[in-house]
PDB file of N, CA and C in Angstrom:
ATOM      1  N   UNK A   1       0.838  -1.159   0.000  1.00  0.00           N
ATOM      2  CA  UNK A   1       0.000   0.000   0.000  1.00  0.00           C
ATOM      3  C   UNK A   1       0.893   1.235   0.000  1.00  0.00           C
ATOM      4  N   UNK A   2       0.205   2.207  -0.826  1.00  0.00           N
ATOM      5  CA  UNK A   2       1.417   3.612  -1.013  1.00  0.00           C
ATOM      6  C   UNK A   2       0.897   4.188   0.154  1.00  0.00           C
ATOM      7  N   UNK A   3       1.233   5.438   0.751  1.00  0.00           N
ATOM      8  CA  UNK A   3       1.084   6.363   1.266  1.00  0.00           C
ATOM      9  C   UNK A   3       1.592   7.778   0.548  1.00  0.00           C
ATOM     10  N   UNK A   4       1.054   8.922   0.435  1.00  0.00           N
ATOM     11  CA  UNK A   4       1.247  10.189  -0.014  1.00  0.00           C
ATOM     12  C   UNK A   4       1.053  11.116   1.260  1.00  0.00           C
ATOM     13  N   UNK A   5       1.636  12.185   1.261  1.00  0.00           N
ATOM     14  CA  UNK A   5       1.294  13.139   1.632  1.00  0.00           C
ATOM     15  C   UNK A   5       0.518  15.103   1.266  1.00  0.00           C
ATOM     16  N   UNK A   6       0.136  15.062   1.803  1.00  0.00           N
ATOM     17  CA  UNK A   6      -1.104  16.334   1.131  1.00  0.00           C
ATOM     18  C   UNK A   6      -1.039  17.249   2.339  1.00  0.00           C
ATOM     19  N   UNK A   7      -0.483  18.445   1.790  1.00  0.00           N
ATOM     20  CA  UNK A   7      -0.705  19.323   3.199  1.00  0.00           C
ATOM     21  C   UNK A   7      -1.983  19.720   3.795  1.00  0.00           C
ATOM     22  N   UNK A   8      -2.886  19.487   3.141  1.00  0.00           N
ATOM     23  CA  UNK A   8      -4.146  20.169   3.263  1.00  0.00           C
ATOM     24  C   UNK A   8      -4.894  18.515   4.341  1.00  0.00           C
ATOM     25  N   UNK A   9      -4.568  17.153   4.313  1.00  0.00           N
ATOM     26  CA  UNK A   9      -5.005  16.123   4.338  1.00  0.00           C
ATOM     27  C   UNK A   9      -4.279  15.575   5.476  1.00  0.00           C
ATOM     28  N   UNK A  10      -2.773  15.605   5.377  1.00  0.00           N
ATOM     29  CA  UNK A  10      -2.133  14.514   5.558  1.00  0.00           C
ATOM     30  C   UNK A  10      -1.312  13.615   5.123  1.00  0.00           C
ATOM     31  N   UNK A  11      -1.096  12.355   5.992  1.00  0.00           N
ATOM     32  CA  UNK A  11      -1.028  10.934   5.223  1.00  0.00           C
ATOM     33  C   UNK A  11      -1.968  10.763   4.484  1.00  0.00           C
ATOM     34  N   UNK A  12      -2.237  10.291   3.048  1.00  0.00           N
ATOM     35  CA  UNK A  12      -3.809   9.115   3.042  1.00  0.00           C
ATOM     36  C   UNK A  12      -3.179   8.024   2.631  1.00  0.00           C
ATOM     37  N   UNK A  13      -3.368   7.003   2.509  1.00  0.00           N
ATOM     38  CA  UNK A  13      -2.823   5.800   2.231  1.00  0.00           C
ATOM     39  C   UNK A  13      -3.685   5.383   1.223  1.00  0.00           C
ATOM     40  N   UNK A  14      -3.100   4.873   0.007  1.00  0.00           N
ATOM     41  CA  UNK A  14      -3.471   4.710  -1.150  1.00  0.00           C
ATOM     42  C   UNK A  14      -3.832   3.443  -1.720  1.00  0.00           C
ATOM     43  N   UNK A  15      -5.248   3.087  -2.625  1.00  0.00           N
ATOM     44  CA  UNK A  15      -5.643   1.841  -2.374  1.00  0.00           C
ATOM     45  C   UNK A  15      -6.458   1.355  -1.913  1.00  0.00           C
ATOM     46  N   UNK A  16      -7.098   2.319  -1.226  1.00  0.00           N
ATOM     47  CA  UNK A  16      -8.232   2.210  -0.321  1.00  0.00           C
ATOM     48  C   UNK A  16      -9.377   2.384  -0.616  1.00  0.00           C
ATOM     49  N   UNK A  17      -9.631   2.670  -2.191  1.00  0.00           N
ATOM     50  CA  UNK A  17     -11.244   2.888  -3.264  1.00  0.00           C
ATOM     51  C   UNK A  17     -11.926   1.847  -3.054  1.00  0.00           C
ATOM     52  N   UNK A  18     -11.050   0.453  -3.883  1.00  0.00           N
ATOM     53  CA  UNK A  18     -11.282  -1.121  -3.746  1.00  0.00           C
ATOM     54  C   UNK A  18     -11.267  -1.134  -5.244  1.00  0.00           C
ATOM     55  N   UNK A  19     -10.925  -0.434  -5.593  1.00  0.00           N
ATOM     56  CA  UNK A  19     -10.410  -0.735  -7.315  1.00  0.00           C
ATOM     57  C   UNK A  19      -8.925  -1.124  -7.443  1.00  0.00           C
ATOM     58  N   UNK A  20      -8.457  -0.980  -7.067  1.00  0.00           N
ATOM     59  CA  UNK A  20      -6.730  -1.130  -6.993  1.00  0.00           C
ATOM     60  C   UNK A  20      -6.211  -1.907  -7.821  1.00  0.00           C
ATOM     61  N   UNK A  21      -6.664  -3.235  -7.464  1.00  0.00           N
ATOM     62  CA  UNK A  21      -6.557  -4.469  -8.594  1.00  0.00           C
ATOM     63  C   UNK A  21      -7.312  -4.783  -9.260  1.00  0.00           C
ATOM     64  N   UNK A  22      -8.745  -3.523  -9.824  1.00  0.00           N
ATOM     65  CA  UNK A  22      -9.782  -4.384 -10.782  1.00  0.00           C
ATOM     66  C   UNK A  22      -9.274  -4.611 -12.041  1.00  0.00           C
ATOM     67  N   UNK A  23      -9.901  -5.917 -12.548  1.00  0.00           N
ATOM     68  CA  UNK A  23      -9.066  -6.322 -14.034  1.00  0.00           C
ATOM     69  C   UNK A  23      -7.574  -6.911 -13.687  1.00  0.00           C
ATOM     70  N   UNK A  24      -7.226  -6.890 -12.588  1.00  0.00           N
ATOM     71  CA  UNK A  24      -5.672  -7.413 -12.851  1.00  0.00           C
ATOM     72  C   UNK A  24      -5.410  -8.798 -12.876  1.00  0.00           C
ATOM     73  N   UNK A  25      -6.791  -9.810 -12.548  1.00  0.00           N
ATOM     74  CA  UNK A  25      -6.269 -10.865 -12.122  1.00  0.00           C
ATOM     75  C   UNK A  25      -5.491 -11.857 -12.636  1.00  0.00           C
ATOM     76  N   UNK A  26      -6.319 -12.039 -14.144  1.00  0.00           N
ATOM     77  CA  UNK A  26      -5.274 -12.988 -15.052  1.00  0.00           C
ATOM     78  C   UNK A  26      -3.685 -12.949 -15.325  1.00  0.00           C
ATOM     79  N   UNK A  27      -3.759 -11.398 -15.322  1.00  0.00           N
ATOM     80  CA  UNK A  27      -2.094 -10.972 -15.310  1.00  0.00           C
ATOM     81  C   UNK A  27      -1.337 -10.884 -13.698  1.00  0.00           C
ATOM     82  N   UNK A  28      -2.591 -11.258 -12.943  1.00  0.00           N
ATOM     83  CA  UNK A  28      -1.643 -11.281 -11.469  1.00  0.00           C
ATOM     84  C   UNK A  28      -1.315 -12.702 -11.631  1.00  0.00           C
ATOM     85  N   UNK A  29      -2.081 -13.816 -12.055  1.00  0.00           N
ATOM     86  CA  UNK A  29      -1.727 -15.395 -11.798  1.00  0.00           C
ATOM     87  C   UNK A  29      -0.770 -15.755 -12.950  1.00  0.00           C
ATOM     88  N   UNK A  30      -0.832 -15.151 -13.721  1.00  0.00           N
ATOM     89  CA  UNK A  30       0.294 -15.533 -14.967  1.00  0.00           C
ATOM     90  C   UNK A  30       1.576 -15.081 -14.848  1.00  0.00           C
ATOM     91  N   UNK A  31       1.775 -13.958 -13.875  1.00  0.00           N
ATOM     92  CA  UNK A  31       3.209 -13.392 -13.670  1.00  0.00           C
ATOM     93  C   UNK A  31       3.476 -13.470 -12.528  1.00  0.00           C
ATOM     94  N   UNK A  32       3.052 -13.578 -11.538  1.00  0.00           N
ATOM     95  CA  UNK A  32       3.303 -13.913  -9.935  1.00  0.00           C
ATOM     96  C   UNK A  32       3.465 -15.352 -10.638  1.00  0.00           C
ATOM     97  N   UNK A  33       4.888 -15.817  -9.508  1.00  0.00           N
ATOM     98  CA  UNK A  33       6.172 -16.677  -9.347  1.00  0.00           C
ATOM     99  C   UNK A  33       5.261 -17.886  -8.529  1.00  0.00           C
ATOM    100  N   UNK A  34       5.025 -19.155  -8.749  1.00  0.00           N
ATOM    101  CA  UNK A  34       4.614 -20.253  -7.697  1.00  0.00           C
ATOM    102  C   UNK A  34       5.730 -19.978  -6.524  1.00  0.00           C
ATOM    103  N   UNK A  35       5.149 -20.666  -5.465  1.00  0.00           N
ATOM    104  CA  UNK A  35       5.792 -20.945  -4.194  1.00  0.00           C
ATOM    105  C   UNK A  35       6.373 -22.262  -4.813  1.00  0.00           C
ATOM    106  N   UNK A  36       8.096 -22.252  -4.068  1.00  0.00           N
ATOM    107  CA  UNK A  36       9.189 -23.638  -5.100  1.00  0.00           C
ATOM    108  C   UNK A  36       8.514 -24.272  -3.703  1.00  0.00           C
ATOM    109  N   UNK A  37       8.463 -25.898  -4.023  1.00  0.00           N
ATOM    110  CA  UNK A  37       8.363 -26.940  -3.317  1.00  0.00           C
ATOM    111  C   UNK A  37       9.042 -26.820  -1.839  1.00  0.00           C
ATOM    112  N   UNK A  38      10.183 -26.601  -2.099  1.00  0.00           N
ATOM    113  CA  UNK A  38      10.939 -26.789  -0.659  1.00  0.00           C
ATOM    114  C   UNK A  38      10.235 -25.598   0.225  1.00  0.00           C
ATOM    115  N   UNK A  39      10.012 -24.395   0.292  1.00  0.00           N
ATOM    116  CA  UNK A  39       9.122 -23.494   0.770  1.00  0.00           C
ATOM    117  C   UNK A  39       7.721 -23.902   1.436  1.00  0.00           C
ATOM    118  N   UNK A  40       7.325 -24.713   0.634  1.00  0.00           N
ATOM    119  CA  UNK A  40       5.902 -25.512   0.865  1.00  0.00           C
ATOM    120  C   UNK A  40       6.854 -26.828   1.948  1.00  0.00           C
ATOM    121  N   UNK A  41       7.491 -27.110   1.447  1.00  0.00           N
ATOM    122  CA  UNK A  41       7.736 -27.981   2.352  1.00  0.00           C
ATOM    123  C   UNK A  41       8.625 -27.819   3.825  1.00  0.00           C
ATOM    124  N   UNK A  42       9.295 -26.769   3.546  1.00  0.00           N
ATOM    125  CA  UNK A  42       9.880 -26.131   5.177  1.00  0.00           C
ATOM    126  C   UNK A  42       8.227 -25.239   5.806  1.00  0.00           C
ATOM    127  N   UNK A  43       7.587 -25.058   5.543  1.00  0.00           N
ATOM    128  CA  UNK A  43       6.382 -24.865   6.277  1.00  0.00           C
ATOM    129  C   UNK A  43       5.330 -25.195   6.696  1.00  0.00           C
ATOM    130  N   UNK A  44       5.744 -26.703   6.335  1.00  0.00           N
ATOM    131  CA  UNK A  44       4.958 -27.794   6.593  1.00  0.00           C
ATOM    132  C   UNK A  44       5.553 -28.808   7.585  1.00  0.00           C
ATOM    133  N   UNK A  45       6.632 -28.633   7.801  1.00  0.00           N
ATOM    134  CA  UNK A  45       7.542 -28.975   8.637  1.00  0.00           C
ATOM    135  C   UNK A  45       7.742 -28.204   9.955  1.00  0.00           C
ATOM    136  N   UNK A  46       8.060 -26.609   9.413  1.00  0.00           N
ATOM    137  CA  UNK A  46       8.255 -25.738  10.920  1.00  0.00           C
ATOM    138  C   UNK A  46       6.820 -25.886  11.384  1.00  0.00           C
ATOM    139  N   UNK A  47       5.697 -25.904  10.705  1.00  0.00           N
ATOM    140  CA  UNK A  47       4.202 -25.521  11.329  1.00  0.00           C
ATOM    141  C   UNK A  47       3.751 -26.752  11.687  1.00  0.00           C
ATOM    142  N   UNK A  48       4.590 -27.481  11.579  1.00  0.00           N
ATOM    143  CA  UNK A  48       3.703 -29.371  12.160  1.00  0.00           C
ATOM    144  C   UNK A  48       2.707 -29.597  11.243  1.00  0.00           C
ATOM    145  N   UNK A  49       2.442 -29.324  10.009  1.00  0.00           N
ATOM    146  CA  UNK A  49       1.212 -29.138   9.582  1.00  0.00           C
ATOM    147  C   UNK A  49       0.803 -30.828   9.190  1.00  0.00           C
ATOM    148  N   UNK A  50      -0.321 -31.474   9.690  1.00  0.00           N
ATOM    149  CA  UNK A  50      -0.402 -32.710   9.638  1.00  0.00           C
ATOM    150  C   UNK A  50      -1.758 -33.199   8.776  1.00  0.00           C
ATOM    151  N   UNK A  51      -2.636 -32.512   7.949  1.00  0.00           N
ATOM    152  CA  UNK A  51      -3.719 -32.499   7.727  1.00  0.00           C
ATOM    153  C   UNK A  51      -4.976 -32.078   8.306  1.00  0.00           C
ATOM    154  N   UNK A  52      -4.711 -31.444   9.547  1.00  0.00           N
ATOM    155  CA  UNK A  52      -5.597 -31.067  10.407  1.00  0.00           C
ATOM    156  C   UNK A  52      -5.622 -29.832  10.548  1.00  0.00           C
ATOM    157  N   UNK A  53      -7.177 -29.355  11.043  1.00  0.00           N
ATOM    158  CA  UNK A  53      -7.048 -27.505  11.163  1.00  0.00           C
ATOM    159  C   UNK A  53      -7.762 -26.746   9.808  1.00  0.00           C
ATOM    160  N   UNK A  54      -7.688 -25.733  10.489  1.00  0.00           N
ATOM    161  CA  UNK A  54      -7.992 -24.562   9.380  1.00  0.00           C
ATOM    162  C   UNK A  54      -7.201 -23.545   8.741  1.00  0.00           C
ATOM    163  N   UNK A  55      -6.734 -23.424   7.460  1.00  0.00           N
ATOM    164  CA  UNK A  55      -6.039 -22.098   6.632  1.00  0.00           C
ATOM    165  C   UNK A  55      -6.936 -21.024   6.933  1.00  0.00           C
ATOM    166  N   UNK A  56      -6.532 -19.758   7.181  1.00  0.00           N
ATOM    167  CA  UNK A  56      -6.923 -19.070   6.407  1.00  0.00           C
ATOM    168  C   UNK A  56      -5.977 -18.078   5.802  1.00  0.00           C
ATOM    169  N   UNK A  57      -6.469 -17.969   4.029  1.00  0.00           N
ATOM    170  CA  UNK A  57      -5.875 -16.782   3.432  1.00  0.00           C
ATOM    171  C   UNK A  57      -6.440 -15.377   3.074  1.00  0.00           C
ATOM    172  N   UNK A  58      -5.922 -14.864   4.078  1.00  0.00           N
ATOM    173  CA  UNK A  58      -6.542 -13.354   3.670  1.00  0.00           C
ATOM    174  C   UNK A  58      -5.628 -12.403   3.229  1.00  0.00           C
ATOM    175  N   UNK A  59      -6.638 -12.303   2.223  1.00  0.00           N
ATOM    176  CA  UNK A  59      -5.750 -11.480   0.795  1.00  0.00           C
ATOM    177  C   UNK A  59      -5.286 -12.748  -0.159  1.00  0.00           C
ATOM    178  N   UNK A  60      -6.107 -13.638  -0.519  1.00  0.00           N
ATOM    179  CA  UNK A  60      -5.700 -14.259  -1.295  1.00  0.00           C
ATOM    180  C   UNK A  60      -5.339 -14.346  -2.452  1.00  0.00           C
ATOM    181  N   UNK A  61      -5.863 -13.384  -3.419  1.00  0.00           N
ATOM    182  CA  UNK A  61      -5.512 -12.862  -3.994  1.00  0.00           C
ATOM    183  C   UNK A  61      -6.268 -14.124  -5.470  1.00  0.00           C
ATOM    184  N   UNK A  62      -5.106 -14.937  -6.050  1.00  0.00           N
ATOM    185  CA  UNK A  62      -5.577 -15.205  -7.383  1.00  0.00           C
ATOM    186  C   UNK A  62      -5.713 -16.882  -6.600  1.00  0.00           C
ATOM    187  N   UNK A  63      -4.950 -17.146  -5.403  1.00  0.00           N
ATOM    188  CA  UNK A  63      -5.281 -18.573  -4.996  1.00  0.00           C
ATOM    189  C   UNK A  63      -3.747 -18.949  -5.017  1.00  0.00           C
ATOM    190  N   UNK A  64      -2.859 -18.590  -5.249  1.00  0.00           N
ATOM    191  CA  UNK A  64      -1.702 -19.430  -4.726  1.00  0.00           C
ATOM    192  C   UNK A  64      -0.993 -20.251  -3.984  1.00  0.00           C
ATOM    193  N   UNK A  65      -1.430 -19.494  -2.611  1.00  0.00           N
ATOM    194  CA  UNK A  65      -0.703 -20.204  -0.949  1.00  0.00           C
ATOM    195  C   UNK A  65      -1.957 -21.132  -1.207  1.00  0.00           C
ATOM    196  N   UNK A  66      -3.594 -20.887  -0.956  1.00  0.00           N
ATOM    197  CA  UNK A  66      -4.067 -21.669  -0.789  1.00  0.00           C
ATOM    198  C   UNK A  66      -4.352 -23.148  -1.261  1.00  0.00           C
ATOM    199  N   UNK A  67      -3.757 -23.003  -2.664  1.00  0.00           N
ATOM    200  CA  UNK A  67      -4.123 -24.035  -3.998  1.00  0.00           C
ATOM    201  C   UNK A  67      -2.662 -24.704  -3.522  1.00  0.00           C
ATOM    202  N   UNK A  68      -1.893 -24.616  -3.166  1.00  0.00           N
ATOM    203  CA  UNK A  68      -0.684 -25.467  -2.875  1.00  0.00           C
ATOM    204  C   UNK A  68      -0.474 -25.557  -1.188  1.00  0.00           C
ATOM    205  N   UNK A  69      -1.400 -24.907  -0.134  1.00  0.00           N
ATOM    206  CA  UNK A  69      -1.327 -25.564   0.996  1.00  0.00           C
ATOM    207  C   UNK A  69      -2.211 -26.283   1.565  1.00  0.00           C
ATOM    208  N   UNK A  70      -3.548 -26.277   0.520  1.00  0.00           N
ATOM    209  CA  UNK A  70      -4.841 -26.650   1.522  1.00  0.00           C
ATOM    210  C   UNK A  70      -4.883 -28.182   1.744  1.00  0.00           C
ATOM    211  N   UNK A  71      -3.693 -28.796   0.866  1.00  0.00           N
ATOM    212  CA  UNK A  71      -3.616 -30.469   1.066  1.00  0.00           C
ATOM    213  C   UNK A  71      -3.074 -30.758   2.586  1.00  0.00           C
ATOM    214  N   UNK A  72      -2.857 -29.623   3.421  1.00  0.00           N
ATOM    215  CA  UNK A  72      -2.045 -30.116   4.918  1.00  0.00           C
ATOM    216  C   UNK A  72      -3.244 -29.362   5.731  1.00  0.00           C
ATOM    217  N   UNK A  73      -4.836 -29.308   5.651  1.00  0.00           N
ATOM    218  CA  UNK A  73      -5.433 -28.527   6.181  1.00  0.00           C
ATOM    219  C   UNK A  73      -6.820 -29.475   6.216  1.00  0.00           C
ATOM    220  N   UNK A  74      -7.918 -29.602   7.257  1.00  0.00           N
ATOM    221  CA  UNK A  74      -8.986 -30.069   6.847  1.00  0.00           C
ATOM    222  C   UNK A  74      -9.786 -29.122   6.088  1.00  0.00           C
ATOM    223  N   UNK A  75      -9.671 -27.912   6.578  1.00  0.00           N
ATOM    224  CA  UNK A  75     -10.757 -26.863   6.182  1.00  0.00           C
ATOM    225  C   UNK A  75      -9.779 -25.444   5.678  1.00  0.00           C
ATOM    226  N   UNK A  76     -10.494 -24.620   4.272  1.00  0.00           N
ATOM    227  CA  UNK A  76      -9.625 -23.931   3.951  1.00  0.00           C
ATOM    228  C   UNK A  76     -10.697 -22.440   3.799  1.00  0.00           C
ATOM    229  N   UNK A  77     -10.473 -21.311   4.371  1.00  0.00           N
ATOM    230  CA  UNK A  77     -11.288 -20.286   4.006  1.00  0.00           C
ATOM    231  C   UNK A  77      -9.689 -19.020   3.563  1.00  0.00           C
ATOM    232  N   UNK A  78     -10.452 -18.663   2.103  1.00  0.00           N
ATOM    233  CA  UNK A  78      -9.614 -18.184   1.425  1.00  0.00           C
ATOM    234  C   UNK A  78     -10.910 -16.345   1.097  1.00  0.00           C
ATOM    235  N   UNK A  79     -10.117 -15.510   1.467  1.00  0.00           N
ATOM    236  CA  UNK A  79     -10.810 -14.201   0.878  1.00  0.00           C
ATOM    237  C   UNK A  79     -10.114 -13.292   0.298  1.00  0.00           C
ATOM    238  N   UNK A  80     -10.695 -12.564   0.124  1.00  0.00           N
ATOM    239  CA  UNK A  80      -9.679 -10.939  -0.716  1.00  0.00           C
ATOM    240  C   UNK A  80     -10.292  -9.877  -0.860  1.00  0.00           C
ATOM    241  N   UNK A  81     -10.488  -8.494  -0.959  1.00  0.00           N
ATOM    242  CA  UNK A  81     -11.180  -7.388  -0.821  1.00  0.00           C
ATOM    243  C   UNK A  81     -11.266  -6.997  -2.215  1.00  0.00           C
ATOM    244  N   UNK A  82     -10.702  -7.938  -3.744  1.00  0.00           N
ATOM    245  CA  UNK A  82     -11.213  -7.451  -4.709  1.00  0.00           C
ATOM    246  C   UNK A  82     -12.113  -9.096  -5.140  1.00  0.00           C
ATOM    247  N   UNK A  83     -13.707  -8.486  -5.790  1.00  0.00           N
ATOM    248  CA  UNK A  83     -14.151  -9.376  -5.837  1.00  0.00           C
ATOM    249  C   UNK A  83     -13.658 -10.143  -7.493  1.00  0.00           C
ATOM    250  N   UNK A  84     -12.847  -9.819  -8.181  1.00  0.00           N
ATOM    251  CA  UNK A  84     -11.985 -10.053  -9.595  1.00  0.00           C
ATOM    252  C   UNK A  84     -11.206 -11.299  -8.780  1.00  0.00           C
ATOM    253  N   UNK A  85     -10.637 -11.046  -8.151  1.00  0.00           N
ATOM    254  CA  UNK A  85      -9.182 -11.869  -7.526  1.00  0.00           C
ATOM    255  C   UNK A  85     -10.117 -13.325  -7.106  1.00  0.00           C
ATOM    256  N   UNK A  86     -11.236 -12.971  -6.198  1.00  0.00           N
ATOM    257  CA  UNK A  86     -11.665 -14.287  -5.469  1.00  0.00           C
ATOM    258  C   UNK A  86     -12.779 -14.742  -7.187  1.00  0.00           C
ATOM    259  N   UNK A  87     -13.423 -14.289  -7.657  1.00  0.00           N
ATOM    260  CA  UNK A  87     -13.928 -14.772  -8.993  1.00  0.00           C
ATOM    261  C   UNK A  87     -13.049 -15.763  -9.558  1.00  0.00           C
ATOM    262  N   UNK A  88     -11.308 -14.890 -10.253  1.00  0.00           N
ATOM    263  CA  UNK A  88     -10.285 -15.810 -10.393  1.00  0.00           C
ATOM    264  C   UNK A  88     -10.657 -17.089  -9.696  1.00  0.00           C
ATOM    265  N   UNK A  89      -9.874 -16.839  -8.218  1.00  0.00           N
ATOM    266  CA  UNK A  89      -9.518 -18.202  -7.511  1.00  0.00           C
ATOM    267  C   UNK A  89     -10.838 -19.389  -7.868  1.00  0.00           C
ATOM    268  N   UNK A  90     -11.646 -18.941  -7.568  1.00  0.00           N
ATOM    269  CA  UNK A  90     -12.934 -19.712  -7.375  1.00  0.00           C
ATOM    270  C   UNK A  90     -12.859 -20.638  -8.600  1.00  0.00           C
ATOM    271  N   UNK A  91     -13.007 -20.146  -9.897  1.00  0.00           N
ATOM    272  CA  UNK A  91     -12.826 -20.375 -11.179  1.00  0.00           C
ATOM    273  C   UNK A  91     -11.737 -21.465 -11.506  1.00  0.00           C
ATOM    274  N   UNK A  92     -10.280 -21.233 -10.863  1.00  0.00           N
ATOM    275  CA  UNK A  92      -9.345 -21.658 -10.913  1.00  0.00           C
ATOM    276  C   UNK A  92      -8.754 -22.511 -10.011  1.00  0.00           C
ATOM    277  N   UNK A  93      -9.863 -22.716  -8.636  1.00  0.00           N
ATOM    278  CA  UNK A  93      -8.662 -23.593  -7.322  1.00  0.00           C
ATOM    279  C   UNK A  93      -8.962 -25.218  -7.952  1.00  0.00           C
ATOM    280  N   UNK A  94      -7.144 -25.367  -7.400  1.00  0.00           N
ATOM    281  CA  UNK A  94      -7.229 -27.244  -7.640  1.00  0.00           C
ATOM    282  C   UNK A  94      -7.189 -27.264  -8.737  1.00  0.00           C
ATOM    283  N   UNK A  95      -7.304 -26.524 -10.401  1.00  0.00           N
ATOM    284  CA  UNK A  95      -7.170 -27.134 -11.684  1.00  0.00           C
ATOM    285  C   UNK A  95      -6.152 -26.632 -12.128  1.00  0.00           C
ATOM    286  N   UNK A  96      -5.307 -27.358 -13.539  1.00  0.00           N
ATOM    287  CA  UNK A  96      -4.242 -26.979 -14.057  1.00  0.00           C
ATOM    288  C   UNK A  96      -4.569 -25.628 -14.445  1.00  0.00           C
ATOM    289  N   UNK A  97      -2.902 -25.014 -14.473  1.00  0.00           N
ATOM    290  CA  UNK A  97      -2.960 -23.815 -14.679  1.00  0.00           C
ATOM    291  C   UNK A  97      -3.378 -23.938 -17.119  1.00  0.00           C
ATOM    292  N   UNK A  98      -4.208 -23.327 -17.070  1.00  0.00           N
ATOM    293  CA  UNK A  98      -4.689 -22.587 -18.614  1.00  0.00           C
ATOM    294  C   UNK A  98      -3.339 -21.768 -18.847  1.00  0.00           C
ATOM    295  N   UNK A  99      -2.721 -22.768 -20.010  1.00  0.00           N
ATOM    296  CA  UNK A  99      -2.074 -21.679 -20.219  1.00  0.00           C
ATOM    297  C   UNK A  99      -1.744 -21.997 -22.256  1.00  0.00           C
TER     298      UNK A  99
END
């Protein structure tokens, strides 16, 4: 999140419409980097993660963390404050990536 300053205002912190990322999603999941295996797997290790429990991802954005951690989880609640991003995920969790 940016922050600006405005003498008349302040700080405002920027981002805060809820447009920020409208339209970005396809180009957020096609150019955002997967999480490499060993990452997934040192945090599955430091966190004990055994199949049990609940994720949650907030700010999930296009589905990444969740689509590659929810196999160490019983229950997974995934959100995001643009409704583009969770449309994406929804559309897209658990199937090969379209490419």
């Amino acid at each position: 999140m940016m922050a600006r300053y405005s003498e008349q205002r302040g700080f405002q912190a920027g981002g805060l419409s809820g447009d920020l990322y409208r339209g970005a999603a396809a180009c957020y999941s096609a150019y955002r980097k997967p999480y490499p295996q060993p990452v997934v797997d040192h945090l599955r290790r430091r966190c004990r993660l055994d199949g049990r429990g609940r994720l949650l991802d907030a700010g999930c954005g296009t589905g990444q963390v969740f689509q590659v951690m929810a196999r160490y989880f019983d229950d997974v609640l995934a959100i995001d404050a643009d409704p583009g991003m969770v449309d994406y995920a929804q559309r897209t969790a658990f199937k090969p990536e379209i490419g």
